[in-house]
N, C-alpha and C. Protein backbone atom coordinates (compact mmCIF):
# COMPACT_ATOMS: atom_id res chain seq x y z
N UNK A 1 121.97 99.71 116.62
CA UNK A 1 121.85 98.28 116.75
C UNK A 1 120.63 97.91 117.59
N UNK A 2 120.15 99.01 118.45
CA UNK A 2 118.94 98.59 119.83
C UNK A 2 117.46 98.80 118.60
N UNK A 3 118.10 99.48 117.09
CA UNK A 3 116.62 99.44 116.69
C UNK A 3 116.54 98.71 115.62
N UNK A 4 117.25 97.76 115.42
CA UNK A 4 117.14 96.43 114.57
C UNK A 4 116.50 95.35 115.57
N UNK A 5 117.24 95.13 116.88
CA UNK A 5 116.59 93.66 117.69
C UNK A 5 115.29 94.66 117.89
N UNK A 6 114.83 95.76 118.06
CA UNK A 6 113.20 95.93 118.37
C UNK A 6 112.78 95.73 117.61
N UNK A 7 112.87 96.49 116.01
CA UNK A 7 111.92 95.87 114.70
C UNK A 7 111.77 94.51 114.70
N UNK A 8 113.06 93.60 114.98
CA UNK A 8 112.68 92.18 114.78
C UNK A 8 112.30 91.57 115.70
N UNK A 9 112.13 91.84 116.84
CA UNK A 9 111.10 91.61 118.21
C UNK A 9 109.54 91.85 118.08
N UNK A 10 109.57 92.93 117.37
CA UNK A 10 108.31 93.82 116.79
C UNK A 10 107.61 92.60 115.55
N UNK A 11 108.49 92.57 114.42
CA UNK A 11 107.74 91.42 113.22
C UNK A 11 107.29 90.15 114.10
N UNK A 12 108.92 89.58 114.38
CA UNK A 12 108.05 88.70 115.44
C UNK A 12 106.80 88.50 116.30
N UNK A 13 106.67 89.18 116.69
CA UNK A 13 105.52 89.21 117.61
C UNK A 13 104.41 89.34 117.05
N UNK A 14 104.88 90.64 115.87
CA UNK A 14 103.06 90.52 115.14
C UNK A 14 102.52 89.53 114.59
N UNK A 15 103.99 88.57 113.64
CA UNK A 15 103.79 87.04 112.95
C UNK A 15 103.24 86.17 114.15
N UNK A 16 103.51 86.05 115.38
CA UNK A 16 102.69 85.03 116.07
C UNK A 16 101.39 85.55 116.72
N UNK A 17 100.96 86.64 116.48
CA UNK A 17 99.81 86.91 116.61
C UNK A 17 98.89 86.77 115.69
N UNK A 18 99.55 86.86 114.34
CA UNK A 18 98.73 86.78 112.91
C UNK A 18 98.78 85.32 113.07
N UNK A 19 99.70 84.52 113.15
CA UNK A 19 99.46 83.35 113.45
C UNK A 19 97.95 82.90 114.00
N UNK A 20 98.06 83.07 115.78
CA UNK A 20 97.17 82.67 116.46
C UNK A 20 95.46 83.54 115.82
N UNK A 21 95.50 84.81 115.28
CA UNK A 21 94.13 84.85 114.70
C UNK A 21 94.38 84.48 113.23
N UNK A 22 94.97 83.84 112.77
CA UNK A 22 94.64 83.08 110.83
C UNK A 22 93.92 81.70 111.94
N UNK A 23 94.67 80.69 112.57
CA UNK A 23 93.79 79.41 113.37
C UNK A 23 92.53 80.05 113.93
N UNK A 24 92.56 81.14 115.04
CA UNK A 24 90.73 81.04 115.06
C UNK A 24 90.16 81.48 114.00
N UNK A 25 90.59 82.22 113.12
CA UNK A 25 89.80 82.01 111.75
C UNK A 25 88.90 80.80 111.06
N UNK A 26 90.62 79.99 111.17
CA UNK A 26 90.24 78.95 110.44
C UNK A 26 89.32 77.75 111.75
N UNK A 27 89.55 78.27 112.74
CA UNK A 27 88.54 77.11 113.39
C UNK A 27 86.95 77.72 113.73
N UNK A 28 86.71 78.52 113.68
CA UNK A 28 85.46 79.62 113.86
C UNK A 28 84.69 79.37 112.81
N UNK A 29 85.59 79.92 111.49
CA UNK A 29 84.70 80.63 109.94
C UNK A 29 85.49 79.10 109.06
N UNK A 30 85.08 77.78 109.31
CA UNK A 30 85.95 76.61 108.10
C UNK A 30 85.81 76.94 106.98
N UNK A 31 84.43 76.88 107.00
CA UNK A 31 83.85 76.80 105.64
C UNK A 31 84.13 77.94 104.82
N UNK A 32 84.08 79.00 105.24
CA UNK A 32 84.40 80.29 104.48
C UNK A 32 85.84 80.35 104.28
N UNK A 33 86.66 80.20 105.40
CA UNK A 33 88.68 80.41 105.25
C UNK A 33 88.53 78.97 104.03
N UNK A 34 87.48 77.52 104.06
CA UNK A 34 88.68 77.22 102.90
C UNK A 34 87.92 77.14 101.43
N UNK A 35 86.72 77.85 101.70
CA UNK A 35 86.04 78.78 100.27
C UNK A 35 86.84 79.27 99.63
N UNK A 36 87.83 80.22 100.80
CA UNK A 36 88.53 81.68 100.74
C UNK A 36 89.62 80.93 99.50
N UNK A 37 90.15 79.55 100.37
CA UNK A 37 91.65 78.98 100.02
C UNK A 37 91.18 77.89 98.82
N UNK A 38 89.64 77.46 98.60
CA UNK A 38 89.94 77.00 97.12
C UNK A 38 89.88 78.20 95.99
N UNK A 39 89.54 79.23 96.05
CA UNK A 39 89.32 80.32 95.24
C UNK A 39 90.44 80.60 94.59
N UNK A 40 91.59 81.23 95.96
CA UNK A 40 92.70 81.07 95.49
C UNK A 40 93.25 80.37 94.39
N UNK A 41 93.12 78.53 95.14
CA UNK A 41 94.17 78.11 94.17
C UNK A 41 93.66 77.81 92.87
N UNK A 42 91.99 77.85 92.58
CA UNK A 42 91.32 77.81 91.35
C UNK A 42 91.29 79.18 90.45
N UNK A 43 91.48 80.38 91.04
CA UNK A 43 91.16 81.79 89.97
C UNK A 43 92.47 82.28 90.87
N UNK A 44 93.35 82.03 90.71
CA UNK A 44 94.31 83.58 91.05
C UNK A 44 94.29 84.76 90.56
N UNK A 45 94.32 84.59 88.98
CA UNK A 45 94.58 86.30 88.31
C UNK A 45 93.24 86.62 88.50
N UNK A 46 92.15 85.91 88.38
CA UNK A 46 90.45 86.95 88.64
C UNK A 46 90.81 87.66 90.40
N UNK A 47 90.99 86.32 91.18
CA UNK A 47 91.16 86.76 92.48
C UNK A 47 91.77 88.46 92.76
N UNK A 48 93.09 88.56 92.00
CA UNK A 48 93.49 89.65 92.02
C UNK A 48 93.12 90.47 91.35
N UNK A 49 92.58 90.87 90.06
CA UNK A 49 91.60 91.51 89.71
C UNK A 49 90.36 92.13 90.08
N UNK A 50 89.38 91.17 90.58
CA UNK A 50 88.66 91.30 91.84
C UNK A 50 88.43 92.31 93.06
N UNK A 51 89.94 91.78 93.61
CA UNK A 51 90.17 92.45 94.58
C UNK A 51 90.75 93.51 94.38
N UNK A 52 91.70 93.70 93.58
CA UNK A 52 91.98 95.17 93.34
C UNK A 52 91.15 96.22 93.06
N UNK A 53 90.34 95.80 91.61
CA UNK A 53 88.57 96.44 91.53
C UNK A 53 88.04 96.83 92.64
N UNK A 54 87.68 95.87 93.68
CA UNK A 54 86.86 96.25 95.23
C UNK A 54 87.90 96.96 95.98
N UNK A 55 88.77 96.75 95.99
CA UNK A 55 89.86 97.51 96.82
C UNK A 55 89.63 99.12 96.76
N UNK A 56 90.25 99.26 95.42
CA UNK A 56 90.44 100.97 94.64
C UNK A 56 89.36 101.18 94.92
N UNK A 57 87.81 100.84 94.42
CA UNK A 57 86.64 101.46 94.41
C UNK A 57 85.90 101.75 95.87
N UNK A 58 86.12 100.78 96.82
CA UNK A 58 85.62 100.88 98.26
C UNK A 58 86.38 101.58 99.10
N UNK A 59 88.04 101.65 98.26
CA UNK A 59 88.85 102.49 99.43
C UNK A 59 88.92 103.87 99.20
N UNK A 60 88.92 104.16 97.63
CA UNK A 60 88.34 105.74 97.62
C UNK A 60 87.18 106.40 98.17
N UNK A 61 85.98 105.19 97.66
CA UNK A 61 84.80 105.93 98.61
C UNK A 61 84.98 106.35 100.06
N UNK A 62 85.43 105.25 100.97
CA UNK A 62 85.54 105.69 102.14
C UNK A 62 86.81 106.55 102.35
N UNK A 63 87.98 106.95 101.97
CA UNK A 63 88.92 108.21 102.41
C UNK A 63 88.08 109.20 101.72
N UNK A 64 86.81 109.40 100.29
CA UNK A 64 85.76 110.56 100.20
C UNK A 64 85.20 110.85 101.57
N UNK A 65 84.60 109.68 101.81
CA UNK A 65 83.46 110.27 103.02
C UNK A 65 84.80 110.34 104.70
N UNK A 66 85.27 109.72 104.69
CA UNK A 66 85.94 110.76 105.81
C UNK A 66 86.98 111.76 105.07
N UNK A 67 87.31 112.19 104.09
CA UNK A 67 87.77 113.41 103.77
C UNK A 67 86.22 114.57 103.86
N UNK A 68 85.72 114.19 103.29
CA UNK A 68 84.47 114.88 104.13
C UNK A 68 83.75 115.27 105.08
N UNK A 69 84.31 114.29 105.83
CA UNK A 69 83.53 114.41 107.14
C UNK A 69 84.47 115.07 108.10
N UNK A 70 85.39 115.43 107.79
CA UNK A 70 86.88 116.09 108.29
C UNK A 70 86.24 117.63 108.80
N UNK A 71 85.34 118.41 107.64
CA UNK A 71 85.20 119.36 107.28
C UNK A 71 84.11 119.86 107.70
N UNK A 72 83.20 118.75 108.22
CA UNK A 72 81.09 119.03 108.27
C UNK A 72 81.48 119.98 110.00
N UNK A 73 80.53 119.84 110.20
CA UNK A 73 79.85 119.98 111.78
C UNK A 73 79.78 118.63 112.14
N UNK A 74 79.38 118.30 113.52
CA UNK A 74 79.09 117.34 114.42
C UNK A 74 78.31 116.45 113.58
N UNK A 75 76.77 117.22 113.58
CA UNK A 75 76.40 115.68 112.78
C UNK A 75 76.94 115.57 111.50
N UNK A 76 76.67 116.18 110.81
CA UNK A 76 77.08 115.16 109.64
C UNK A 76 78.31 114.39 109.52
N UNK A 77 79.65 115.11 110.53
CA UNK A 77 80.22 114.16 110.63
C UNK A 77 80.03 112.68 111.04
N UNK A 78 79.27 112.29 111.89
CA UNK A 78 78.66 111.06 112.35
C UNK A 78 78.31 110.35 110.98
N UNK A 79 76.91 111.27 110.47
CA UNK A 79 76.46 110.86 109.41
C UNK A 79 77.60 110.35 108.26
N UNK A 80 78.51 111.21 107.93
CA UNK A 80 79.48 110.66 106.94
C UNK A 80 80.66 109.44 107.24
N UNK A 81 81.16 109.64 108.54
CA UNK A 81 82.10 108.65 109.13
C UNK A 81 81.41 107.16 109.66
N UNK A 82 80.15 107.10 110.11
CA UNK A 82 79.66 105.60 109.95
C UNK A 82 79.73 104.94 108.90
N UNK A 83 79.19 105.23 107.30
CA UNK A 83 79.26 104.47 106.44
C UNK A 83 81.22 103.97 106.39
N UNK A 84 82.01 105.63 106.96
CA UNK A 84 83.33 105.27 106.10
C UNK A 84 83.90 103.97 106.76
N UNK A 85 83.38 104.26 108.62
CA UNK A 85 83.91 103.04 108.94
C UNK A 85 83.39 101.89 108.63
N UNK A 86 82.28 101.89 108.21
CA UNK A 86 81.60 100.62 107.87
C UNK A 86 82.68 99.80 106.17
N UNK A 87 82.96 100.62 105.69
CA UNK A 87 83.43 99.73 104.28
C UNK A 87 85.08 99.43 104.95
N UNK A 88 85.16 100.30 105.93
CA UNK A 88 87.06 99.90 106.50
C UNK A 88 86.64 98.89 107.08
N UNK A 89 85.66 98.26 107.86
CA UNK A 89 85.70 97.23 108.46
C UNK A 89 85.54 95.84 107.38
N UNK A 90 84.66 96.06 106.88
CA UNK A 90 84.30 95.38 105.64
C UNK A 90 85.43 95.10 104.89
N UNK A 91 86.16 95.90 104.65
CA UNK A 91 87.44 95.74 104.15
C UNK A 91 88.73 95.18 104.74
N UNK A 92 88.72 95.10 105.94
CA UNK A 92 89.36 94.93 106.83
C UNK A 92 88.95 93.27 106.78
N UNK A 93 87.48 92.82 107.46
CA UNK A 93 87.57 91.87 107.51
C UNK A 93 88.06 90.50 105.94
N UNK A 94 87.56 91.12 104.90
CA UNK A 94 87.72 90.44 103.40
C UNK A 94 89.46 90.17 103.50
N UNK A 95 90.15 91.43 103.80
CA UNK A 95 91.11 91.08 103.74
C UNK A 95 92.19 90.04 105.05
N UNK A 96 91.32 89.88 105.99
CA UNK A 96 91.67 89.36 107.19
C UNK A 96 91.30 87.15 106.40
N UNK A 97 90.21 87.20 106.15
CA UNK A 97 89.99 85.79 105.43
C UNK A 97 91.05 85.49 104.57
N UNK A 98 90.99 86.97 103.57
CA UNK A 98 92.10 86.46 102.06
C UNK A 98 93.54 86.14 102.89
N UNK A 99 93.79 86.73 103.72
CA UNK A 99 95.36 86.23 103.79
C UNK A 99 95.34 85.02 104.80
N UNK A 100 94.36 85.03 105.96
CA UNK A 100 94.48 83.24 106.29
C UNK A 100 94.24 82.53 105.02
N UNK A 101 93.81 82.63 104.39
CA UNK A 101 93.44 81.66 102.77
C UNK A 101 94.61 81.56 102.16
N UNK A 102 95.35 82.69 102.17
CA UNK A 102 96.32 82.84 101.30
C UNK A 102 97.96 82.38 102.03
N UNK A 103 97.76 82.40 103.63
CA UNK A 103 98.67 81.52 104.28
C UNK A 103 98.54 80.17 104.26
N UNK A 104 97.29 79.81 104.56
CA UNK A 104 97.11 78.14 104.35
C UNK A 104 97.31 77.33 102.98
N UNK A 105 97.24 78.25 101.61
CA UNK A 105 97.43 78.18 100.96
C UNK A 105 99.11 78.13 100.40
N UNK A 106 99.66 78.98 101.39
CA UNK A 106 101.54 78.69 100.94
C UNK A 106 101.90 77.56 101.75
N UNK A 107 101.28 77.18 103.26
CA UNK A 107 101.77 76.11 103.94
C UNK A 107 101.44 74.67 103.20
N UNK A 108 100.20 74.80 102.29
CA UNK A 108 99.94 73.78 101.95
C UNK A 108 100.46 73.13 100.80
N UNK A 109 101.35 74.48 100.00
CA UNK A 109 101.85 74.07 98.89
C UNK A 109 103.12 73.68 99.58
N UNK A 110 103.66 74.05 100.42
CA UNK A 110 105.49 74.27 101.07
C UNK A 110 105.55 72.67 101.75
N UNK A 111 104.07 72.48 102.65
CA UNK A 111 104.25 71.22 103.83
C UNK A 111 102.72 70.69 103.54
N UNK A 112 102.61 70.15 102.57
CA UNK A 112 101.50 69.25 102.05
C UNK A 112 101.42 68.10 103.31
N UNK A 113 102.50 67.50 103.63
CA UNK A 113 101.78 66.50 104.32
C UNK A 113 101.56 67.07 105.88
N UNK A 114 101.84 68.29 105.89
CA UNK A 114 101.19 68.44 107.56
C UNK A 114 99.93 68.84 107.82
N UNK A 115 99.80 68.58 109.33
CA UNK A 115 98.24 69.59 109.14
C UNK A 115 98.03 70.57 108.68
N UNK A 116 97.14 71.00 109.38
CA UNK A 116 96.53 71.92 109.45
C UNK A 116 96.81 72.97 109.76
N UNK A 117 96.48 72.56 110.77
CA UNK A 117 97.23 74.13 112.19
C UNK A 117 99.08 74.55 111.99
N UNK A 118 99.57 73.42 111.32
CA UNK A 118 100.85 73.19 111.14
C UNK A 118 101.20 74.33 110.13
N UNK A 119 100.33 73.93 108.74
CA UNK A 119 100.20 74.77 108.04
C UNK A 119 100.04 76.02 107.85
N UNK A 120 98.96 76.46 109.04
CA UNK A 120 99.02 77.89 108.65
C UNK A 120 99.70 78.44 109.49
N UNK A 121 100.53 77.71 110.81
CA UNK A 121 101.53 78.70 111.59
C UNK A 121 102.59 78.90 110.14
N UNK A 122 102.84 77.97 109.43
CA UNK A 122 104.08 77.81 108.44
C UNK A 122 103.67 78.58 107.52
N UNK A 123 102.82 79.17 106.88
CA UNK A 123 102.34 79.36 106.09
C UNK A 123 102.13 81.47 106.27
N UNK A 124 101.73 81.46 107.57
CA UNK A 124 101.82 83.02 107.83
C UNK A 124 103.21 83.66 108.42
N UNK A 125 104.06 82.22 109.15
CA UNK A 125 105.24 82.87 109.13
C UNK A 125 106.20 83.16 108.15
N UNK A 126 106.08 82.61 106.65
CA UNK A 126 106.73 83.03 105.44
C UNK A 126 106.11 84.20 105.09
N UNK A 127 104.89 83.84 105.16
CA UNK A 127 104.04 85.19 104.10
C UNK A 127 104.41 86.62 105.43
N UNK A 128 104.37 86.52 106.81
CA UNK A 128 104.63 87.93 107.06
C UNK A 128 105.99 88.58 107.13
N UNK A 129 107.28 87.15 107.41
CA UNK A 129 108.22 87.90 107.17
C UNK A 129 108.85 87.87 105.90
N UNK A 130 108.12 87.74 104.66
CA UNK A 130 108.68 88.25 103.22
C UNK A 130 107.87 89.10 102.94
N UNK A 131 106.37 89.47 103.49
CA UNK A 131 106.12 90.77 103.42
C UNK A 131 106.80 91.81 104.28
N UNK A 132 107.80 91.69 105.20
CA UNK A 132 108.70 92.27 105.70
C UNK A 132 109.76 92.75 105.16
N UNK A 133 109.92 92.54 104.13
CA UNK A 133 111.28 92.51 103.40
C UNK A 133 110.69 93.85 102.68
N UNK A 134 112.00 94.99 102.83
CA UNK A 134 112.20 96.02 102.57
C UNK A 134 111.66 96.25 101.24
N UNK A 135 110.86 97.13 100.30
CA UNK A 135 110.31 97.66 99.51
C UNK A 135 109.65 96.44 98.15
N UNK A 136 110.24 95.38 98.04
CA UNK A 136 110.08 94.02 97.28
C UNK A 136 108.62 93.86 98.18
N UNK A 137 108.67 93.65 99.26
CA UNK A 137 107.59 93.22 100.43
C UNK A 137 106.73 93.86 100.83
N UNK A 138 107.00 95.55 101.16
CA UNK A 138 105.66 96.44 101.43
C UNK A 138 105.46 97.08 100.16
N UNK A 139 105.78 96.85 98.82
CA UNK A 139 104.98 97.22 97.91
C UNK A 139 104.59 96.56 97.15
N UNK A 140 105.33 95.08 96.70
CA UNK A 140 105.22 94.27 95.66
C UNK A 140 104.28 93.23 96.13
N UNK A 141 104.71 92.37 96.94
CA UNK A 141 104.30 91.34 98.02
C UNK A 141 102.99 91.59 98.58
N UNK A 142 102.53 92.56 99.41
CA UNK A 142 101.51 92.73 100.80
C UNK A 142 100.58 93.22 99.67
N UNK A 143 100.66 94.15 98.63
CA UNK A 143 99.65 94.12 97.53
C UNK A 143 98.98 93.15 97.25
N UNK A 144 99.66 92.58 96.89
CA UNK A 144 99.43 91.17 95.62
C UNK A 144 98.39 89.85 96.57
N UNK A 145 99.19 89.97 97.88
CA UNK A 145 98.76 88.79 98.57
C UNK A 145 97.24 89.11 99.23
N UNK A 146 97.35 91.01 99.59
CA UNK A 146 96.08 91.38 100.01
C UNK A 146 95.04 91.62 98.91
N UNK A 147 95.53 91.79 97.66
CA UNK A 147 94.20 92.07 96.39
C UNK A 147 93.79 90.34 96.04
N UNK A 148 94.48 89.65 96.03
CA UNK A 148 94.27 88.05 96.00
C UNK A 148 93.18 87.35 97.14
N UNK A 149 93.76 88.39 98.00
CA UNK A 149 93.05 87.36 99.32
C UNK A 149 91.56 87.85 99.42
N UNK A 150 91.59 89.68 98.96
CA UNK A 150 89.95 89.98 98.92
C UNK A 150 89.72 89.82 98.17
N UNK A 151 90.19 89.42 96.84
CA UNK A 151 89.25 88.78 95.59
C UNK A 151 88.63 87.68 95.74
N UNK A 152 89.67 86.57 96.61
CA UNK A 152 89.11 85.15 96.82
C UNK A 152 87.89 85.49 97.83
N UNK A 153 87.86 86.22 98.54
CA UNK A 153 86.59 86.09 99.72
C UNK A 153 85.11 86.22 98.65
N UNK A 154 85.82 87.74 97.72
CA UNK A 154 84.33 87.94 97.33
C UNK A 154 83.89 86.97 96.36
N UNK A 155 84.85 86.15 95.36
CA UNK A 155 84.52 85.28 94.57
C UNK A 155 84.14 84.02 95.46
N UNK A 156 84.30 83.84 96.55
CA UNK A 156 84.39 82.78 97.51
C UNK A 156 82.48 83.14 98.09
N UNK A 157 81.95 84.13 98.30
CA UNK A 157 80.60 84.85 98.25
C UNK A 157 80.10 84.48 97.47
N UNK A 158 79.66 84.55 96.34
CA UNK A 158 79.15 84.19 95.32
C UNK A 158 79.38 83.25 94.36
N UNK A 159 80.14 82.33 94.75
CA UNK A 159 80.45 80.97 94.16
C UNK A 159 79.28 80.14 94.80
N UNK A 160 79.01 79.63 93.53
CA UNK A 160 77.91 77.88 94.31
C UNK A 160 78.81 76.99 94.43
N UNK A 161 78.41 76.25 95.93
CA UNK A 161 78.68 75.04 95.86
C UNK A 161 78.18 73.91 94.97
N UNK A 162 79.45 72.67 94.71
CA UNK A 162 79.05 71.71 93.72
C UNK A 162 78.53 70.68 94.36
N UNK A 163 77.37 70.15 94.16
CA UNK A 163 76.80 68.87 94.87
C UNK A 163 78.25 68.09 94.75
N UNK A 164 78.09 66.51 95.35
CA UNK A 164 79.07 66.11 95.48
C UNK A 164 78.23 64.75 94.85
């Protein structure tokens, strides 16, 4: 029973932390988190397409080069493990935008008339504890929402803006 209230002490805590960095996201990077969040709600299935494409292809390269670099000497380990961390960060961050995008995006469909900030506390506390939810959630769910969210960044990259 002492390791059920820790896991859910544990989600908790991480949801109000994901909380508090999706808002400096969104107050730091605007323009890009709601690039991120019209992408979304304009291309979903490319979004996920997208991102799955960049996902598979950037995440094999880098577990190559540190499966490689496992094995070198000193330098080349350096040599091989900078690039790997470089695409984990890269990856890391795409997917850090897609899911504030993709939280502000459920708060906004759930609580249209609230703010903002309203929104994406509401918005990341559904999305992390139903990605919590036992095997529906860490396989079906945290996929879907993370290949969506780096699809929208990179389509969110290379989208023009429309004069107005």
């Amino acid at each position: 029973m002492n390791d059920i209230f820790r896991l859910f002490f544990i989600v908790t805590f991480l949801t109000i932390s994901l909380t508090a960095y999706f808002l400096i996201l969104d107050a730091l990077f605007t323009n890009r988190a709601a690039k991120t969040q019209r992408v979304l709600t304009a291309m979903p299935g490319r979004s996920f397409g997208v991102g799955l494409v960049n996902f598979l292809f950037f995440g094999v390269i880098a577990l190559v080069l540190f499966s490689l670099a496992e094995n070198a000497g000193s330098f080349i380990k350096v040599i091989l493990t900078l690039p790997a961390l470089l695409i984990t960060a890269v990856l890391a961050i795409m997917l850090s935008f897609g899911l504030a995008g993709m939280s502000n995006l459920l708060g906004e469909r759930i609580f249209p008339e609230v703010t903002l900030w309203k929104r994406t506390l509401v918005g990341t506390a559904i999305l992390s504890f139903a990605c919590a939810l036992p095997f529906v959630g860490w396989f079906i769910l945290l996929p879907y929402a993370g290949f969506m969210g780096i699809g929208a960044f990179i389509l969110g990259l290379f989208q023009r803006e429309t004069p107005a």
